[in-house]
Protein backbone atom coordinates (compact mmCIF):
# COMPACT_ATOMS: atom_id res chain seq x y z
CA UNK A 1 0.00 0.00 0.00
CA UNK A 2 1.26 3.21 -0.98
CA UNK A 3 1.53 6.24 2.13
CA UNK A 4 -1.24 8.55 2.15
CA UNK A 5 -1.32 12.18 2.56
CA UNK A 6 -4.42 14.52 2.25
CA UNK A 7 -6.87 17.09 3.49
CA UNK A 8 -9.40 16.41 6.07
CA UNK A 9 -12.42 17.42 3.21
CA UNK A 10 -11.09 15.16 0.70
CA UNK A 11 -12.35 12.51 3.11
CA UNK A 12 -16.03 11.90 3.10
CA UNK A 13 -18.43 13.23 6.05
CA UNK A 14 -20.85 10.85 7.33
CA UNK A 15 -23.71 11.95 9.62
CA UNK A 16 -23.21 9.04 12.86
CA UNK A 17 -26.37 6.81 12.63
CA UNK A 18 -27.87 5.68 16.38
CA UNK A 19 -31.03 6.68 17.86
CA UNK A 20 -29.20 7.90 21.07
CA UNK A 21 -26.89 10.22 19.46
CA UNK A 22 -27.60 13.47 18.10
CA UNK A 23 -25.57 15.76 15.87
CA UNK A 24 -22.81 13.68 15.19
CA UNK A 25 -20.39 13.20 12.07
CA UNK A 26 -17.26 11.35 11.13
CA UNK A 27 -14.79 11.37 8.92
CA UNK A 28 -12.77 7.67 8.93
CA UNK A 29 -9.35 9.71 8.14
CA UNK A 30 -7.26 6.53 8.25
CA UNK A 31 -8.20 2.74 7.91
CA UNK A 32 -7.73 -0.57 6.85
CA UNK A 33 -8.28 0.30 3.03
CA UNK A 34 -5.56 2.82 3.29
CA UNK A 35 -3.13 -0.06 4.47
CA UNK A 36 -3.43 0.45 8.05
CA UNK A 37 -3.11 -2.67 10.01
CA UNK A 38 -3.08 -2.22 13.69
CA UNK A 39 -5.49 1.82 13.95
CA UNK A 40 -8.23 4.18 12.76
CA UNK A 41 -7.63 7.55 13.12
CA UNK A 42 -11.40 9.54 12.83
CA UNK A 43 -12.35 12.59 12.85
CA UNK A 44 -15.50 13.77 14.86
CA UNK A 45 -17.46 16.84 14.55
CA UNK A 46 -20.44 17.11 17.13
CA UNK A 47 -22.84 20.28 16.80
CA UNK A 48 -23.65 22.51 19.65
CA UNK A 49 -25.75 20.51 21.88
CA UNK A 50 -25.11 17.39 20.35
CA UNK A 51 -23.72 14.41 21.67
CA UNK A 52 -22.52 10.50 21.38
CA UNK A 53 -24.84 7.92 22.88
CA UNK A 54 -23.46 6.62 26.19
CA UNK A 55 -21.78 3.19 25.32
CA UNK A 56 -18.92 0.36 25.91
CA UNK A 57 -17.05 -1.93 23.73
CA UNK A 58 -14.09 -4.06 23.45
CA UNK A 59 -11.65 -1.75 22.36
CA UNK A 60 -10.01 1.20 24.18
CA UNK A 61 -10.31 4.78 22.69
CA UNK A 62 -7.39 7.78 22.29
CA UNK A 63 -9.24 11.16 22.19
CA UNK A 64 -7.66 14.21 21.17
CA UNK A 65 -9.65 17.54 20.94
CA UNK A 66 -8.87 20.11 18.24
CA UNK A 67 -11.85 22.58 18.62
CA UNK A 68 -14.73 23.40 20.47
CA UNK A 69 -15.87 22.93 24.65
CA UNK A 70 -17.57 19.72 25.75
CA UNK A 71 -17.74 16.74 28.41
CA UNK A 72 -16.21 13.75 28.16
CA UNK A 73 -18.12 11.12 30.15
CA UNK A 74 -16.79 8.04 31.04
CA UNK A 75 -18.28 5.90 33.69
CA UNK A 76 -20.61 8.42 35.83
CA UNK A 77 -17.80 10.91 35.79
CA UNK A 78 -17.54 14.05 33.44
CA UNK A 79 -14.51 15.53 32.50
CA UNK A 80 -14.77 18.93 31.13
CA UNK A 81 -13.06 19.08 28.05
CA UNK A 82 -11.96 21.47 25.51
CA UNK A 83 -8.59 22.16 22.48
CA UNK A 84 -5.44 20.41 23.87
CA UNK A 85 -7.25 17.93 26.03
CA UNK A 86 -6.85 14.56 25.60
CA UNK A 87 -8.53 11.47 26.64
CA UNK A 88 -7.71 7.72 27.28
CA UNK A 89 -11.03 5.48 27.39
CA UNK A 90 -10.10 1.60 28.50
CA UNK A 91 -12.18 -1.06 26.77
CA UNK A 92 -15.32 -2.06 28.51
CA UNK A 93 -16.09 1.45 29.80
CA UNK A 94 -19.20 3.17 29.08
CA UNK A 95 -18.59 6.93 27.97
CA UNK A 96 -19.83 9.55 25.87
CA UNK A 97 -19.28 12.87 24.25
CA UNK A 98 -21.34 16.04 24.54
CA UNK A 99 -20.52 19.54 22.82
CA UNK A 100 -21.56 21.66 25.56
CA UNK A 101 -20.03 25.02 23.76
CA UNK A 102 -21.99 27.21 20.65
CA UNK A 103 -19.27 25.70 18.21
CA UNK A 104 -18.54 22.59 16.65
CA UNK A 105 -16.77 20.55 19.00
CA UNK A 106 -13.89 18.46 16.97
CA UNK A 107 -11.57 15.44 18.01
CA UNK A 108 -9.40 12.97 16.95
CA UNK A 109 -10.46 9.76 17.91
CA UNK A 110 -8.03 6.36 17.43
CA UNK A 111 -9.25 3.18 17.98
CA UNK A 112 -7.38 -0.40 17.84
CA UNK A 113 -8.65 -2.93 14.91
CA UNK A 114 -9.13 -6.35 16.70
């Protein structure tokens, strides 16, 4: 696989799918198709008010946030959140993500392929 190199709007935006979530898009930035073997890298874009439905799977998360004020949640515990934060989620934790600023609120998100 060659290396790859681009913009972040050369990569599609999809709107995040779930019943429990609510203003939610990603961009998969980095994946298996591009040759990656062992991470995703996405990026998230959550509207004001919006948020992630509260939920746990196998895989821990690496959160990095590039723009905008918001909560991370993780277990019954918020963490207030905004540009330079960063966030490690272990597997099997329940957490969530709400943009509790008038901007977009933007972050990196890497995940493990298992």
């Amino acid at each position: 696989m060659p290396a790859k190199v681009a913009h972040f709007t050369q990569v599609e935006e999809q709107v995040f799918e779930d019943p429990s979530a609510r203003g939610v898009k990603v961009r998969w930035l980095i994946k298996k198709e591009d040759g990656a073997e062992n991470f995703a890298m996405r990026l998230f874009e959550i509207e004001p008010q919006g948020y992630s439905p509260h939920h746990t799977h196998d895989w821990e998360h690496e959160i990095y946030v590039l723009e905008g004020k918001g909560v991370i949640r993780i277990g019954d515990v918020e963490h207030e959140v905004e540009p330079g934060c960063f966030a490690f989620i272990p597997p099997r934790e329940p957490h969530s993500i709400i943009n509790t600023g008038d901007k977009p609120l933007k972050f990196l998100c890497l995940i493990p392929y298992k």
